[in-house]
C-alpha atoms as a PDB file:
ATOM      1  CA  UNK A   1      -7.459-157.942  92.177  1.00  0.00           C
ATOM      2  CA  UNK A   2     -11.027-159.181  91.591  1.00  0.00           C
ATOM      3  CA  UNK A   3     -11.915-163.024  91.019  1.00  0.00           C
ATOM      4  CA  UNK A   4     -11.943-162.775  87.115  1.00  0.00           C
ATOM      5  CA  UNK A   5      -8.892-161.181  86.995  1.00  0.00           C
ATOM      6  CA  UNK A   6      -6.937-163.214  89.602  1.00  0.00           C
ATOM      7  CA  UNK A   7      -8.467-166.558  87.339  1.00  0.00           C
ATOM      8  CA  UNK A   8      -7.386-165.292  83.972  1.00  0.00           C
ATOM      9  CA  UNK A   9      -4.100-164.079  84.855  1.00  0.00           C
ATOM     10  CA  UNK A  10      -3.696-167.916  86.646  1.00  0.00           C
ATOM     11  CA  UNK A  11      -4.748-169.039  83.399  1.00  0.00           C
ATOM     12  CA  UNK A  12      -2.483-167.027  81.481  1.00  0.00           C
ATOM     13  CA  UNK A  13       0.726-167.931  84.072  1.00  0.00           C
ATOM     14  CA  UNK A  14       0.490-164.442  85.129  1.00  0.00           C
ATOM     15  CA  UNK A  15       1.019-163.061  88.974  1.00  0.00           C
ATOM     16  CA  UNK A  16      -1.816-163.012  91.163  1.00  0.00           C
ATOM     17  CA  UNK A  17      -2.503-161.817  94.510  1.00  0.00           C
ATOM     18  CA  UNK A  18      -3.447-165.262  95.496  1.00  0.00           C
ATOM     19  CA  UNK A  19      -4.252-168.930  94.036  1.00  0.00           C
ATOM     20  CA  UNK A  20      -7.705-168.624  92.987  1.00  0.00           C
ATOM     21  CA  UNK A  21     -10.573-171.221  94.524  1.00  0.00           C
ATOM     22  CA  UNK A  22     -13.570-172.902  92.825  1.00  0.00           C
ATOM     23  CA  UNK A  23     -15.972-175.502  94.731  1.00  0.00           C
ATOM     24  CA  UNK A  24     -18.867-177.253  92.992  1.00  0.00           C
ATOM     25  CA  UNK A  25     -21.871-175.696  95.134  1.00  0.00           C
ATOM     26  CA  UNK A  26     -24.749-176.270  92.837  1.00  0.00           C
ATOM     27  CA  UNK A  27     -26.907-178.138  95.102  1.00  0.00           C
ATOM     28  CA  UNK A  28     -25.515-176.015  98.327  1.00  0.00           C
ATOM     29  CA  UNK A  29     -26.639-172.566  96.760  1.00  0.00           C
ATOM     30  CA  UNK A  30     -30.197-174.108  96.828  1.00  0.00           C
ATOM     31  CA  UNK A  31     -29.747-174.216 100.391  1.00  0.00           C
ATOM     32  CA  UNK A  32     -28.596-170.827 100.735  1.00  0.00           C
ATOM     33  CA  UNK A  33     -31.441-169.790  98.780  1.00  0.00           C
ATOM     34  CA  UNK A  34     -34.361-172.286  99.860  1.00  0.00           C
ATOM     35  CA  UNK A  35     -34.519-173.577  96.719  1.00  0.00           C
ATOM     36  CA  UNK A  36     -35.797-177.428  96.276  1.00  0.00           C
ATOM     37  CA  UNK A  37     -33.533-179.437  93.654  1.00  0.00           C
ATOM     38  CA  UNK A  38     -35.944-179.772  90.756  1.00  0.00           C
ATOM     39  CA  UNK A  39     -36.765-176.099  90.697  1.00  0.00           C
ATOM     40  CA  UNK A  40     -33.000-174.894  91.008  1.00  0.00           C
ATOM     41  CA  UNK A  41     -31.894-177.444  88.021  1.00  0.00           C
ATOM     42  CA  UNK A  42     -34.495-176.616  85.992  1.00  0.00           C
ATOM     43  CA  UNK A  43     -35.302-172.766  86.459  1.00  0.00           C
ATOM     44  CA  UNK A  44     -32.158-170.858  85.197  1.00  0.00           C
ATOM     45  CA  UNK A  45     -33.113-167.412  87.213  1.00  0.00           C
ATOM     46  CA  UNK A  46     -33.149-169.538  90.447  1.00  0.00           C
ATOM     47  CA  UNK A  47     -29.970-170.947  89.731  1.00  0.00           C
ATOM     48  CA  UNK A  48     -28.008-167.841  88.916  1.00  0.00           C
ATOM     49  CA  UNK A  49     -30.049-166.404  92.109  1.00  0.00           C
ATOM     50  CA  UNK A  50     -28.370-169.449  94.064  1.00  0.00           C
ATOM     51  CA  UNK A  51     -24.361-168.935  92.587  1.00  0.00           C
ATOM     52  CA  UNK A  52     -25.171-165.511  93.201  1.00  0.00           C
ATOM     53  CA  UNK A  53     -25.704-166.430  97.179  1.00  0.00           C
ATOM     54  CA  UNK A  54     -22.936-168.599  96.716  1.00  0.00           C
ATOM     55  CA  UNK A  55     -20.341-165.816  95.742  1.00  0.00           C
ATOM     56  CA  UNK A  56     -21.893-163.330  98.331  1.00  0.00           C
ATOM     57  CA  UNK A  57     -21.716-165.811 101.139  1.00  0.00           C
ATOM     58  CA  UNK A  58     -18.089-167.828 100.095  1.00  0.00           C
ATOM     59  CA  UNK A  59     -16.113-164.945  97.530  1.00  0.00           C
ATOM     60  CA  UNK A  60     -15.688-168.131  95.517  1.00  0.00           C
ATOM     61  CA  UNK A  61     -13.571-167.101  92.301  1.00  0.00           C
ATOM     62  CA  UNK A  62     -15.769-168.859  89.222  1.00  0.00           C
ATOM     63  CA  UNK A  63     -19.307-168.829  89.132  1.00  0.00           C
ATOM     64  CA  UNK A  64     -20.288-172.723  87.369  1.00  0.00           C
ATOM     65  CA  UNK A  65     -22.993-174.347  85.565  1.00  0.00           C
ATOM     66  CA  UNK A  66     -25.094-177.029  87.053  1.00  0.00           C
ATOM     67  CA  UNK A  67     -22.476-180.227  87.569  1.00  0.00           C
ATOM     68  CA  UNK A  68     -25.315-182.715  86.576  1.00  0.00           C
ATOM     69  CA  UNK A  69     -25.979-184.137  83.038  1.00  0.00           C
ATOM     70  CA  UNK A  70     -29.302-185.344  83.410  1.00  0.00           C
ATOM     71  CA  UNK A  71     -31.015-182.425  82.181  1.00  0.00           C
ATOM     72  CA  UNK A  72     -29.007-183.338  78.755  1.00  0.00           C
ATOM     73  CA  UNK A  73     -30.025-186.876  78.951  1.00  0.00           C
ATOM     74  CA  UNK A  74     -33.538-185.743  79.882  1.00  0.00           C
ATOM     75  CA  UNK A  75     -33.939-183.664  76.577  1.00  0.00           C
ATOM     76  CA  UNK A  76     -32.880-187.034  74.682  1.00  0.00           C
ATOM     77  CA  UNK A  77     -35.175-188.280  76.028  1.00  0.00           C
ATOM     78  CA  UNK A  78     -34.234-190.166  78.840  1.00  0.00           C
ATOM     79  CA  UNK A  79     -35.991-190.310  82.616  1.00  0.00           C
ATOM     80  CA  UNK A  80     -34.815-188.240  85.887  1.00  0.00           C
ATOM     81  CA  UNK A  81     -35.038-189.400  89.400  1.00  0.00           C
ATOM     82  CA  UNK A  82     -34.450-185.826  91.826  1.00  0.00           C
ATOM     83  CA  UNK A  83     -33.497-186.338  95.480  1.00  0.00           C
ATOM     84  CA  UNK A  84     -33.703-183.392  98.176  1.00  0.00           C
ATOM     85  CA  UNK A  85     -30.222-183.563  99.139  1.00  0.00           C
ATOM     86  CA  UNK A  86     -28.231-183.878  95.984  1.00  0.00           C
ATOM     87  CA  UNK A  87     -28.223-183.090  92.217  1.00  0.00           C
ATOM     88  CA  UNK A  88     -30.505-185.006  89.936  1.00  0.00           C
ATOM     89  CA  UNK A  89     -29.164-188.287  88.499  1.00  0.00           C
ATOM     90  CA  UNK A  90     -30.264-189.858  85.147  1.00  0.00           C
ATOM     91  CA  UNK A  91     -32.458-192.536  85.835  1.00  0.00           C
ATOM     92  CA  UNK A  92     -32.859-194.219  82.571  1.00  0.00           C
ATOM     93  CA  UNK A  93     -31.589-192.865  78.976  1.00  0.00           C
ATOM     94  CA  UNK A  94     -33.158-193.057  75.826  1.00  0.00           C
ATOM     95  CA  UNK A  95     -30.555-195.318  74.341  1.00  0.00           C
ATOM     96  CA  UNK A  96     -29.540-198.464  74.702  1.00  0.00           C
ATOM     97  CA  UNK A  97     -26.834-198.549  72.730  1.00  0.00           C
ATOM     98  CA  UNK A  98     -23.634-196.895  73.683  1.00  0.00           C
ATOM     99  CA  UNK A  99     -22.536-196.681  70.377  1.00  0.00           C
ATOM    100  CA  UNK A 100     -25.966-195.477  68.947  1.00  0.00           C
ATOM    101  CA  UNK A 101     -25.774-192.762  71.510  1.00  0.00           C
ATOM    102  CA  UNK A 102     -22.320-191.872  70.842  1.00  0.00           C
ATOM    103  CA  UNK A 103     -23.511-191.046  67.469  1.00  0.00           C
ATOM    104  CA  UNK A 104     -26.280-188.735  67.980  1.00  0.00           C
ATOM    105  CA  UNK A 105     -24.752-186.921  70.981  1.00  0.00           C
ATOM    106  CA  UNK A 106     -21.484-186.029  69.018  1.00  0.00           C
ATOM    107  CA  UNK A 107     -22.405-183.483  67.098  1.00  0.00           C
ATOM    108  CA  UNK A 108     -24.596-182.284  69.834  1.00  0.00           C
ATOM    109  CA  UNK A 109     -21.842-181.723  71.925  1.00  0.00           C
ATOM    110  CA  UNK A 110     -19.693-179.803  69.817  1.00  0.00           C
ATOM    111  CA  UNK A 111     -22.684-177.340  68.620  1.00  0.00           C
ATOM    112  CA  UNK A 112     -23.610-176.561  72.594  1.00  0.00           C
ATOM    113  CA  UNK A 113     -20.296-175.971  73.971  1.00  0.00           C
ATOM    114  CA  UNK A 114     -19.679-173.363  71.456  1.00  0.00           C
ATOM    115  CA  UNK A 115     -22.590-171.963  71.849  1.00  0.00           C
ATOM    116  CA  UNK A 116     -22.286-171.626  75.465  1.00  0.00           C
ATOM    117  CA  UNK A 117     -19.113-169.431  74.055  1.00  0.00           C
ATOM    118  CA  UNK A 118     -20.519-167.759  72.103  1.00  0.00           C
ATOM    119  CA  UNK A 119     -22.917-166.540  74.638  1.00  0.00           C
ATOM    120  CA  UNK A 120     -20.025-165.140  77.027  1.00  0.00           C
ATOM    121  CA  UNK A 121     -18.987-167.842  78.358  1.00  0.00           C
ATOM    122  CA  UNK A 122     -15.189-167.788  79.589  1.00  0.00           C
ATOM    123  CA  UNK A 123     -14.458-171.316  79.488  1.00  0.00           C
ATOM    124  CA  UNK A 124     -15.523-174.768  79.760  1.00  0.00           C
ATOM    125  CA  UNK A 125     -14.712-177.809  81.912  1.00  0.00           C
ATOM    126  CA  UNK A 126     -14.667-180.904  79.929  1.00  0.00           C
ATOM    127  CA  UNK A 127     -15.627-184.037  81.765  1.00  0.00           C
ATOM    128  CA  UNK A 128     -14.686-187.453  80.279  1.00  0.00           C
ATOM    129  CA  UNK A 129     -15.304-190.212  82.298  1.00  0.00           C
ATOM    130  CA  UNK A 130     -13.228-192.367  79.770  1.00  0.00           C
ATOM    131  CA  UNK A 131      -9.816-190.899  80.724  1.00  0.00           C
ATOM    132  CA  UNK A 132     -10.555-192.399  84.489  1.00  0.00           C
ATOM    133  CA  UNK A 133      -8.146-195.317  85.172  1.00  0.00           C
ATOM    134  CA  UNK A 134     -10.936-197.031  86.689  1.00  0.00           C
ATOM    135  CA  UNK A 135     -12.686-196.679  83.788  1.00  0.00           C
ATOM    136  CA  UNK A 136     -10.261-197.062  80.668  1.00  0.00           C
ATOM    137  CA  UNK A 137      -6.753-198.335  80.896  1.00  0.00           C
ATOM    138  CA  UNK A 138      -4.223-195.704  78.976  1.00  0.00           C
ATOM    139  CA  UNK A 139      -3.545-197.755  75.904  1.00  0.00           C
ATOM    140  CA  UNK A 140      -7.091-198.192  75.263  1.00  0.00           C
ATOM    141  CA  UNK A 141      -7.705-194.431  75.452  1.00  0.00           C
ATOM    142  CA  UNK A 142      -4.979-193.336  73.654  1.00  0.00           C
ATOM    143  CA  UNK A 143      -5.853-195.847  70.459  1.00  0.00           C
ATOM    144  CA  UNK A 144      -9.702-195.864  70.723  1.00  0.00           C
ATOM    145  CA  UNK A 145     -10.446-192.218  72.335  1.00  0.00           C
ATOM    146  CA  UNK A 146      -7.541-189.717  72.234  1.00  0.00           C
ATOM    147  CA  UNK A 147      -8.341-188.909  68.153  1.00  0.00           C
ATOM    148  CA  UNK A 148     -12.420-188.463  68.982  1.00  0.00           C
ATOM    149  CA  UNK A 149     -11.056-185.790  71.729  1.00  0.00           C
ATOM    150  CA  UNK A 150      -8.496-184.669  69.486  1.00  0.00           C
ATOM    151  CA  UNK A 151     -10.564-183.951  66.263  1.00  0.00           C
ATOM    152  CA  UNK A 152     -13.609-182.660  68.702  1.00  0.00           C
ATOM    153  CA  UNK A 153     -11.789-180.235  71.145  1.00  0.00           C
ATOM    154  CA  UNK A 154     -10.243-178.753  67.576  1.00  0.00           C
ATOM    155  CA  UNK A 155     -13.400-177.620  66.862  1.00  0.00           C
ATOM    156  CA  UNK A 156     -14.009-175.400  69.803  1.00  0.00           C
ATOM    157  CA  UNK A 157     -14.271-171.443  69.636  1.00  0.00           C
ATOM    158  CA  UNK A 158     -12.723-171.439  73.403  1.00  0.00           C
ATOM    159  CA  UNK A 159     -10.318-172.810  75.980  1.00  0.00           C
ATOM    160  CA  UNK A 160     -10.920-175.869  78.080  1.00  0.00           C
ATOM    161  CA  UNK A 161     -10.002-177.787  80.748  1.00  0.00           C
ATOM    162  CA  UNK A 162     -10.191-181.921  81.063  1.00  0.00           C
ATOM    163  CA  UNK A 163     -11.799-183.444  83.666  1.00  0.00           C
ATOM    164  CA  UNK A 164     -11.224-186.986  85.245  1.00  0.00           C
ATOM    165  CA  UNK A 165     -15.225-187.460  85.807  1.00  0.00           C
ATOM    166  CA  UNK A 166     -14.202-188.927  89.456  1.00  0.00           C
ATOM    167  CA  UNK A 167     -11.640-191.840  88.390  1.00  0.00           C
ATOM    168  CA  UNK A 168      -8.138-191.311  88.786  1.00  0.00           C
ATOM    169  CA  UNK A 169      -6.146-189.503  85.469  1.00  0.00           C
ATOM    170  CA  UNK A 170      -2.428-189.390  86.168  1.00  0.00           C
ATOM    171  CA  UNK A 171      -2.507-192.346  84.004  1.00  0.00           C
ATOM    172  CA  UNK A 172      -2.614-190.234  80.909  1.00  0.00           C
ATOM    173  CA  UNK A 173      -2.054-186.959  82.564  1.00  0.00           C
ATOM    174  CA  UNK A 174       1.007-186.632  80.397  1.00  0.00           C
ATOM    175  CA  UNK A 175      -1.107-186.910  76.898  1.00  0.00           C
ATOM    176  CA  UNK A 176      -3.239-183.365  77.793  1.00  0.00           C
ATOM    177  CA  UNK A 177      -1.279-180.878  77.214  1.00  0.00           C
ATOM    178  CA  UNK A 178      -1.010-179.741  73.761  1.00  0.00           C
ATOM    179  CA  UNK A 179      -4.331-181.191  72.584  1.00  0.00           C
ATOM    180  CA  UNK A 180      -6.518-178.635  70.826  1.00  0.00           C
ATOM    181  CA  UNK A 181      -7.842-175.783  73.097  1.00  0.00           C
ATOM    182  CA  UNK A 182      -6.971-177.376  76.623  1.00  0.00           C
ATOM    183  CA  UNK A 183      -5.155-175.150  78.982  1.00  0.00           C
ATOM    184  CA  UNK A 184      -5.358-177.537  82.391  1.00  0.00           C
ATOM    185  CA  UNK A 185      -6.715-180.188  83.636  1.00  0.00           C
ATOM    186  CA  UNK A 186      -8.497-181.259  87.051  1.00  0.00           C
ATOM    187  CA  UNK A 187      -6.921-183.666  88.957  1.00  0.00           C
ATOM    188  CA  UNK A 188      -8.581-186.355  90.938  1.00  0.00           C
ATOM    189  CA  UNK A 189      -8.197-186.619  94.748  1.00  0.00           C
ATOM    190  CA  UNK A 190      -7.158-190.164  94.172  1.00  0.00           C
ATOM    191  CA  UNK A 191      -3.757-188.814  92.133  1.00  0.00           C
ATOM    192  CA  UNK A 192      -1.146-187.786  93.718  1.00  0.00           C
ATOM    193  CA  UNK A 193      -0.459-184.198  92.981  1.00  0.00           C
ATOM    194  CA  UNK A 194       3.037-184.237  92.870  1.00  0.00           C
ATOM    195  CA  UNK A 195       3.405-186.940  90.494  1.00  0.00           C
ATOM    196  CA  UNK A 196       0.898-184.730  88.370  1.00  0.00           C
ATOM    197  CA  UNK A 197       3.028-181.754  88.405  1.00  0.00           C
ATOM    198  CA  UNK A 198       6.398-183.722  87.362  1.00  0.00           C
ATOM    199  CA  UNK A 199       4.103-184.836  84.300  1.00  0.00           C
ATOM    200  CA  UNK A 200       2.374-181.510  82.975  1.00  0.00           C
ATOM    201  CA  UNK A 201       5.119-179.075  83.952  1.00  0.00           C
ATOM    202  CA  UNK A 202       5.629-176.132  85.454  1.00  0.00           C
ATOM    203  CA  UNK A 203       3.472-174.064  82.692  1.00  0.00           C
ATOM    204  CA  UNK A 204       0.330-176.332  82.828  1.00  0.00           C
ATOM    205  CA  UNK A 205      -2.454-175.295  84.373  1.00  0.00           C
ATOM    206  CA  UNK A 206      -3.289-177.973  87.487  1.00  0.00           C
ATOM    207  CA  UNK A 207      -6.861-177.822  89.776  1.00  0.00           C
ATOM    208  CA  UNK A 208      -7.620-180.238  92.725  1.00  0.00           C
ATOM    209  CA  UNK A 209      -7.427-182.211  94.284  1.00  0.00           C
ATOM    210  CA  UNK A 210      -9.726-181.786  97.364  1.00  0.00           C
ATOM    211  CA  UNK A 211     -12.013-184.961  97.962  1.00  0.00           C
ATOM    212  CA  UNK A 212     -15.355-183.399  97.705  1.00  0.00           C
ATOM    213  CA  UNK A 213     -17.388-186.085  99.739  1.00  0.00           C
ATOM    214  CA  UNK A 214     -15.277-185.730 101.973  1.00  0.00           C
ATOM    215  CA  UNK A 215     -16.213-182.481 102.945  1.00  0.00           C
ATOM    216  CA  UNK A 216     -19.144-183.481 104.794  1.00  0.00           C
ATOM    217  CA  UNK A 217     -17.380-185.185 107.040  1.00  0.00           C
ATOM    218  CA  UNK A 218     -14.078-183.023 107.661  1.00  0.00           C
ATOM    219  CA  UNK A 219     -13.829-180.279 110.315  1.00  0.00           C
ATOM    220  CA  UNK A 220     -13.051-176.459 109.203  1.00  0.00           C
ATOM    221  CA  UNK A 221      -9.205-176.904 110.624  1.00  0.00           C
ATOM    222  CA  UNK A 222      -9.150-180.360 108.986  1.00  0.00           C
ATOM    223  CA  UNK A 223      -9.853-178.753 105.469  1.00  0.00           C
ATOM    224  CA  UNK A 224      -7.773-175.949 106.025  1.00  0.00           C
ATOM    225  CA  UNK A 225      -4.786-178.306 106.688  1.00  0.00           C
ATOM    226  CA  UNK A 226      -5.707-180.072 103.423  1.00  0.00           C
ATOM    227  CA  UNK A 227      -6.499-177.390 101.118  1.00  0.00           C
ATOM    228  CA  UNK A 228      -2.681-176.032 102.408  1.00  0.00           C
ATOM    229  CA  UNK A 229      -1.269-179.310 101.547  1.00  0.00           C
ATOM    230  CA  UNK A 230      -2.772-179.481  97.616  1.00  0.00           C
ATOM    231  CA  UNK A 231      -1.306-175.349  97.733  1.00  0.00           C
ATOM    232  CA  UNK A 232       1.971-176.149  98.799  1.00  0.00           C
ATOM    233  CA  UNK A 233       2.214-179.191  95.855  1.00  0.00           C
ATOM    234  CA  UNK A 234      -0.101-177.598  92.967  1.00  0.00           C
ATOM    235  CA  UNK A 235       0.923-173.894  93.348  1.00  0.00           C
ATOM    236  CA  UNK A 236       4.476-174.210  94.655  1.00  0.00           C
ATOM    237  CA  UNK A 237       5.997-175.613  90.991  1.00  0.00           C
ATOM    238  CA  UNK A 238       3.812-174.061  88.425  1.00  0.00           C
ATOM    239  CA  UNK A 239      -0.213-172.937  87.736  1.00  0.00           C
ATOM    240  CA  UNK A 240      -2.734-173.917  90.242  1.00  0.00           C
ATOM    241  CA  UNK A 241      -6.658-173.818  91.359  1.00  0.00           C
ATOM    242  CA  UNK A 242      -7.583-174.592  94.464  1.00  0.00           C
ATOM    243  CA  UNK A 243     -10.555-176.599  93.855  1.00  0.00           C
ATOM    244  CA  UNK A 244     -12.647-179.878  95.033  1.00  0.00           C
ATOM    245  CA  UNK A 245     -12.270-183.200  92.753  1.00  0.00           C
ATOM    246  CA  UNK A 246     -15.453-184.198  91.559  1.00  0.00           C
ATOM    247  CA  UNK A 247     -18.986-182.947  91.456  1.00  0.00           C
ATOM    248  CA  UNK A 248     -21.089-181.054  94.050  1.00  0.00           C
ATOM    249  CA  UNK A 249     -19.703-181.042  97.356  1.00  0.00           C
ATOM    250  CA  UNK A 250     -22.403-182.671  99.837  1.00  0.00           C
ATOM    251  CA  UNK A 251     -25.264-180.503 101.450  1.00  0.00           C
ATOM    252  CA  UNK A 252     -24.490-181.398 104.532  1.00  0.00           C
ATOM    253  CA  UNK A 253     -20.986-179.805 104.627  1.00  0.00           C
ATOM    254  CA  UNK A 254     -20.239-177.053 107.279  1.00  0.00           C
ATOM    255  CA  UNK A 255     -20.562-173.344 105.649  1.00  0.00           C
ATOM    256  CA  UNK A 256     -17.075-172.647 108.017  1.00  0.00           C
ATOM    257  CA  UNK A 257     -15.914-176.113 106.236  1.00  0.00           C
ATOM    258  CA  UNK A 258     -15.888-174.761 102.939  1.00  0.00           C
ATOM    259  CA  UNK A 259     -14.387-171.137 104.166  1.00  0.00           C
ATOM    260  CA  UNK A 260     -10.781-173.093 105.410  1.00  0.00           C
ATOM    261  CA  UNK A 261     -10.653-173.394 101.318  1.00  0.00           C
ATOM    262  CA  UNK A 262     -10.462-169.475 100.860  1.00  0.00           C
ATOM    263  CA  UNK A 263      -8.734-169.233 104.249  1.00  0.00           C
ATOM    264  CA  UNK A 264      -6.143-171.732 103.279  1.00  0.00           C
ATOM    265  CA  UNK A 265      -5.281-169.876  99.641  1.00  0.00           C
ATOM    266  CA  UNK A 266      -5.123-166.095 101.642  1.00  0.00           C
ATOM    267  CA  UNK A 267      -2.970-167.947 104.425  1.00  0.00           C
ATOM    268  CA  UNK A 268      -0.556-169.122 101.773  1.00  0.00           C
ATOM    269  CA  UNK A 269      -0.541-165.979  99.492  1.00  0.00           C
ATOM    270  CA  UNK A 270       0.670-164.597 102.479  1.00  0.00           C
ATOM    271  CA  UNK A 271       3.474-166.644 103.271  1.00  0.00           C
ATOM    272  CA  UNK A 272       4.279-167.901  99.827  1.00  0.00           C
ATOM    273  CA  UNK A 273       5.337-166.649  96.488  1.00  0.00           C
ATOM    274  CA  UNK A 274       2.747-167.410  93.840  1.00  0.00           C
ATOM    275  CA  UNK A 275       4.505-168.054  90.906  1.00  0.00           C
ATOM    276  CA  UNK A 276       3.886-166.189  87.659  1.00  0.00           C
END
């Protein structure tokens, strides 16, 4: 089973031959390719070049897009800072109103991820910051937000999945599934992944909840332990991908560090029933 079919069929709750992995390595595959941050976010060819190292080096199972905005915010308008050991941040936008921006940016939003669709893409990863706890507390976002997401995501020509934006989202976990077009949801590494299964279900599609800044830090045995523990909670009871919680794990992570993630999901295919 190749990596596109081992990710569909988890998307699908079919059987695979293993849980699938994803990592964020948008910064790392311009170290695998040489590649300075400003040229890698802002030539596409040396970007694909880079995922393309990444998949070649790793056998990571989904290729991604950048994991930085500030190209988006750049085109708006707004001013970049780039640093030479992590993805570019926005440095100053070009509103200053939230609400003004909110606005303009809607319908922007809607008319790029379907066009991202419609040019072959298999999926998108929604990130709203807003569902965070830290961010938003639930009754706020299911009165002021939930029918903005609802009436958007309805509007999409593909599937998606929610994304915490780095705050914790067990909080309204239990409002995702069954909104328009949204087949799973990421989960932060500051949920606990059991209480996020007993929410979804068994037939929701689950990804985390590995702390990516972390990684830098953590040993290859110490990640292998941990990616086993978020298998035996995430995959055990229902769909799961193996995946780190957050945006682009750090440069200076081990190469063997992020290996114990692919290690860990053959290790347990082995030993485990995946369920279908």
């Amino acid at each position: 089973m190749n990596s596109y079919e081992r990710v569909m069929n988890t998307i699908g709750g079919l059987s695979v031959d293993r849980v699938p992995v994803i990592a964020v390595l948008g910064i790392y595959g311009g170290r695998l390719t040489g590649t300075n941050p400003e040229t890698l976010f802002g030539n596409p060819q040396k970007y694909a070049n880079s995922q393309t190292a990444i998949q070649k080096t790793f056998g990571i199972d989904m290729i991604l897009t950048p994991f930085e905005f500030s190209s988006l915010g750049e085109a708006f308008g707004g001013q970049v800072s780039y640093f030479a050991n992590q993805a570019p941040n926005l440095r100053k936008p070009a509103a200053a109103s939230v609400r003004e921006a909110l606005a303009y940016t809607e319908q922007f939003w809607l008319a790029w991820a379907n066009a991202l669709l419609d040019a072959g893409a298999d999926g998108l990863i929604l990130v709203e910051s807003m569902a965070a706890a830290e961010i938003m507390p639930r009754t706020m976002f299911q009165t002021k937000l939930l029918p903005t997401i609802t009436k958007r995501l309805a509007c999409l020509k593909g599937s998606a999945m929610l994304h915490h934006g780095g705050g914790s989202i067990n909080h309204i976990l239990d409002l995702v599934p069954g909104l328009p077009n949204i087949i799973g949801a990421l989960v932060s590494s500051k949920d606990n992944l059991d209480e996020a299964r007993k929410l979804v279900g068994s037939n929701f599609l689950l990804a985390g909840n590995l702390d990516n800044l972390g990684f830098a830090a953590a040993s290859a045995s110490e990640l292998y332990t941990k990616s086993l523990s978020c298998l035996n909670k995430g995959a055990r009871r229902g769909h799961f991908i193996l995946a780190n919680s957050g945006a682009d794990i750090p440069l200076a992570t081990a190469p063997e560090t992020i290996q114990a993630m692919m290690d860990a999901s053959k290790y347990y295919a082995e030993y485990n029933r995946i369920p279908g």
